[in-house]
C-alpha atoms as a PDB file:
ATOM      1  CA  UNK A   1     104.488 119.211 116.496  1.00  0.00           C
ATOM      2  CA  UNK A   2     105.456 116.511 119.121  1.00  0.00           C
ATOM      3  CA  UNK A   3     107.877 113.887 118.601  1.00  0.00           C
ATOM      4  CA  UNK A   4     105.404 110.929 119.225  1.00  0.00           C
ATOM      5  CA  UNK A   5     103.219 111.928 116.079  1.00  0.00           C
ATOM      6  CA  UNK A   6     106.539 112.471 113.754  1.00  0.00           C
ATOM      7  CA  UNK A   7     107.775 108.994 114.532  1.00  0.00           C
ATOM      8  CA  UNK A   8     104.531 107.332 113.913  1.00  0.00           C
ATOM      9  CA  UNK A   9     104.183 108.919 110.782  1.00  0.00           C
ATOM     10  CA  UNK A  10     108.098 108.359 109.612  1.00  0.00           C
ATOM     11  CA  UNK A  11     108.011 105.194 110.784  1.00  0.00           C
ATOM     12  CA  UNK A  12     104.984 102.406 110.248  1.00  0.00           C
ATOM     13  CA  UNK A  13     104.626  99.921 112.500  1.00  0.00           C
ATOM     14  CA  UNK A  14     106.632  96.458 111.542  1.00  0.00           C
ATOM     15  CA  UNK A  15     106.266  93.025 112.770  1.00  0.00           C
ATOM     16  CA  UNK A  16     109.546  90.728 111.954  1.00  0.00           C
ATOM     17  CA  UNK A  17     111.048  93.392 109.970  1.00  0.00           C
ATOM     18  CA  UNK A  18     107.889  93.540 107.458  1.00  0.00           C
ATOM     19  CA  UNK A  19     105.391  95.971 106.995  1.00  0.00           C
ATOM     20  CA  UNK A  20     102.125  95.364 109.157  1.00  0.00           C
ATOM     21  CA  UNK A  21      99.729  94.561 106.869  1.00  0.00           C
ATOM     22  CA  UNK A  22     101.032  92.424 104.294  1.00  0.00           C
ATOM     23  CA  UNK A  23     102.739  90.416 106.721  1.00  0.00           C
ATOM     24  CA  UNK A  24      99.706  89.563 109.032  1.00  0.00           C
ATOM     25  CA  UNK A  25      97.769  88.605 105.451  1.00  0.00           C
ATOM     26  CA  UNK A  26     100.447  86.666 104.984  1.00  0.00           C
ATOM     27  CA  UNK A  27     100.203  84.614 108.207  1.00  0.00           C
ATOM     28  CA  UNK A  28      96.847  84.882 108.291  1.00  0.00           C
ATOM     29  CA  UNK A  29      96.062  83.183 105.105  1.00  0.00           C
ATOM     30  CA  UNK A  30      99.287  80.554 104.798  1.00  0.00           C
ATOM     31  CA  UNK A  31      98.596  79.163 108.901  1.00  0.00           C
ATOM     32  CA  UNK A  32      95.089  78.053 108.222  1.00  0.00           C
ATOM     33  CA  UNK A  33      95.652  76.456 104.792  1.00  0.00           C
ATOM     34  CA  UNK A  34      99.194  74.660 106.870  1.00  0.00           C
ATOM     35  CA  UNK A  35      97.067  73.430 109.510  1.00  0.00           C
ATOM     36  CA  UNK A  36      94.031  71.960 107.033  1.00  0.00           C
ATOM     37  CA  UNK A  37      96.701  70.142 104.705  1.00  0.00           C
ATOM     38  CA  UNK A  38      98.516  68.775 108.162  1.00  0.00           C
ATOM     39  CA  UNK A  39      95.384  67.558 109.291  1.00  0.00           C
ATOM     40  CA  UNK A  40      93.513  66.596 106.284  1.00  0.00           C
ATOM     41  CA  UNK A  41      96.422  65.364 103.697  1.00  0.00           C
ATOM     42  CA  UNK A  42      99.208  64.816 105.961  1.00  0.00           C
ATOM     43  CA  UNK A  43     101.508  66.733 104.462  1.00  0.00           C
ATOM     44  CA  UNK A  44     105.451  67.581 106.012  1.00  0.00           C
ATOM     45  CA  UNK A  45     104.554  71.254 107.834  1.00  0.00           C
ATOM     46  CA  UNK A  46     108.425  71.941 107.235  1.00  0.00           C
ATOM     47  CA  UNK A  47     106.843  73.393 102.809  1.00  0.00           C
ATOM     48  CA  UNK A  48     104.620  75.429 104.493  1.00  0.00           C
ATOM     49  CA  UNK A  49     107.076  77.009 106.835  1.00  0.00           C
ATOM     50  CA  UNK A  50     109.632  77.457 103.893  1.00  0.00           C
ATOM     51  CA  UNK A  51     106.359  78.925 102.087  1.00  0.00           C
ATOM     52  CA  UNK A  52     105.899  81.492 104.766  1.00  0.00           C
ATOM     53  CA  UNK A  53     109.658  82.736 105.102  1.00  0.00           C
ATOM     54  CA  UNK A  54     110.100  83.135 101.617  1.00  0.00           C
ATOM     55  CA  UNK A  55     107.156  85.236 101.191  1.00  0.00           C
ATOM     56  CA  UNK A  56     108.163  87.025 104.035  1.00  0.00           C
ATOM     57  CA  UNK A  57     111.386  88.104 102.444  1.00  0.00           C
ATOM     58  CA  UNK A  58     109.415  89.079  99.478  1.00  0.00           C
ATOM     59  CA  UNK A  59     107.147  91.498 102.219  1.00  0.00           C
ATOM     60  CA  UNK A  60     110.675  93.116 103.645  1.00  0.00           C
ATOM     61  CA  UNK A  61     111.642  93.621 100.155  1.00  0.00           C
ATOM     62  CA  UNK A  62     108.393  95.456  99.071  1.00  0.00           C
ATOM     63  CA  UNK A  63     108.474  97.002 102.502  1.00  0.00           C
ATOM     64  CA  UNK A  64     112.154  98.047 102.128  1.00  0.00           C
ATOM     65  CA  UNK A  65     111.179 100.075  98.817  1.00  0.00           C
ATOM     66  CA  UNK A  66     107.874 101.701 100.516  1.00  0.00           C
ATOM     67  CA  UNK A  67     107.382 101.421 103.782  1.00  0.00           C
ATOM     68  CA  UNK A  68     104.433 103.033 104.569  1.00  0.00           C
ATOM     69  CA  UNK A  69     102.390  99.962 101.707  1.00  0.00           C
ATOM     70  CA  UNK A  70      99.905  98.921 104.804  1.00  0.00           C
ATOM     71  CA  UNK A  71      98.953 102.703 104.348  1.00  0.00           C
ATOM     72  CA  UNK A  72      98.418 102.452 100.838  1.00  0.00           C
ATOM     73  CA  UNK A  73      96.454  98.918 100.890  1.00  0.00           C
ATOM     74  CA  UNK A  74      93.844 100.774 103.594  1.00  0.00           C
ATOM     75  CA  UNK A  75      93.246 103.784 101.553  1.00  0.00           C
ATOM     76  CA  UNK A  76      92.930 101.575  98.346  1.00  0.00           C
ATOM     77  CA  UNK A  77      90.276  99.750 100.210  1.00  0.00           C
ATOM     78  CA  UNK A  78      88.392 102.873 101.128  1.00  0.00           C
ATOM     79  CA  UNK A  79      88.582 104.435  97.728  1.00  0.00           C
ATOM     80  CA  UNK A  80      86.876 101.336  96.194  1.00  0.00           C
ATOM     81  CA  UNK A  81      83.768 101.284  97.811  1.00  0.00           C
ATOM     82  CA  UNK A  82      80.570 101.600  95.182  1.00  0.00           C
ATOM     83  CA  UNK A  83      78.390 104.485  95.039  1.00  0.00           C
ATOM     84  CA  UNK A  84      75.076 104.406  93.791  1.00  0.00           C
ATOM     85  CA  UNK A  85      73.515 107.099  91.618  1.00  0.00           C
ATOM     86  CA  UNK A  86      70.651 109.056  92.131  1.00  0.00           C
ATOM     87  CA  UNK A  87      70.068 109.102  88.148  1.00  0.00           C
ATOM     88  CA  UNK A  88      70.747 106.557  85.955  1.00  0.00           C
ATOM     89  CA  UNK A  89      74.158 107.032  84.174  1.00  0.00           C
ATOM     90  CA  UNK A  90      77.292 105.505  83.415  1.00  0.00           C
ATOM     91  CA  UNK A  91      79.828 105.412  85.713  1.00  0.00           C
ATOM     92  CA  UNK A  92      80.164 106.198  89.686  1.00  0.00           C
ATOM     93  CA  UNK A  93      78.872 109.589  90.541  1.00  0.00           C
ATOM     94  CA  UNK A  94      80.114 110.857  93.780  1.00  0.00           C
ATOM     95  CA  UNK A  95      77.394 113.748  93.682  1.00  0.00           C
ATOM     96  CA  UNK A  96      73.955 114.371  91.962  1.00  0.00           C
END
């Protein structure tokens, strides 16, 4: 096997030390709700911004223990998508 393939695989991609995933939700989800409260409530930025650094160091941390988690949260998404039976039953049925 190539080297290029190995490293990918051994080692996920990061962003600020965190894994991928989790930290993009992360920024994803805490910037909006910052800006609407700055905007709408007029609240000090400065709790947000210790918000997002503390959950942060809780991503390295989970990161740090399993590394490949964006991995896991992708499959975990594709596993639960709902099937629908052919016949009624209880329960998914992958086949007829």
């Amino acid at each position: 096997m190539r080297e290029p393939i190995l490293k990918a695989v051994a080692n996920p991609p990061k962003i600020f030390w965190g894994p991928f995933l989790p930290t993009m939700l992360n920024l994803g989800i805490q910037f909006p709700i910052m800006f609407m409260f700055m905007g709408a409530f007029d609240v000090n930025p400065l709790w947000f911004i210790i918000s997002i650094v503390s959950v942060h160091l809780a991503i390295i941390g989970l990161g740090a223990r399993d590394p490949h988690i964006s991995a896991m949260i992708q499959a975990y998404g594709q596993y639960r998508l709902k099937s629908t039976n052919l016949y009624k039953e209880k329960g998914d049925k992958f086949a007829p």
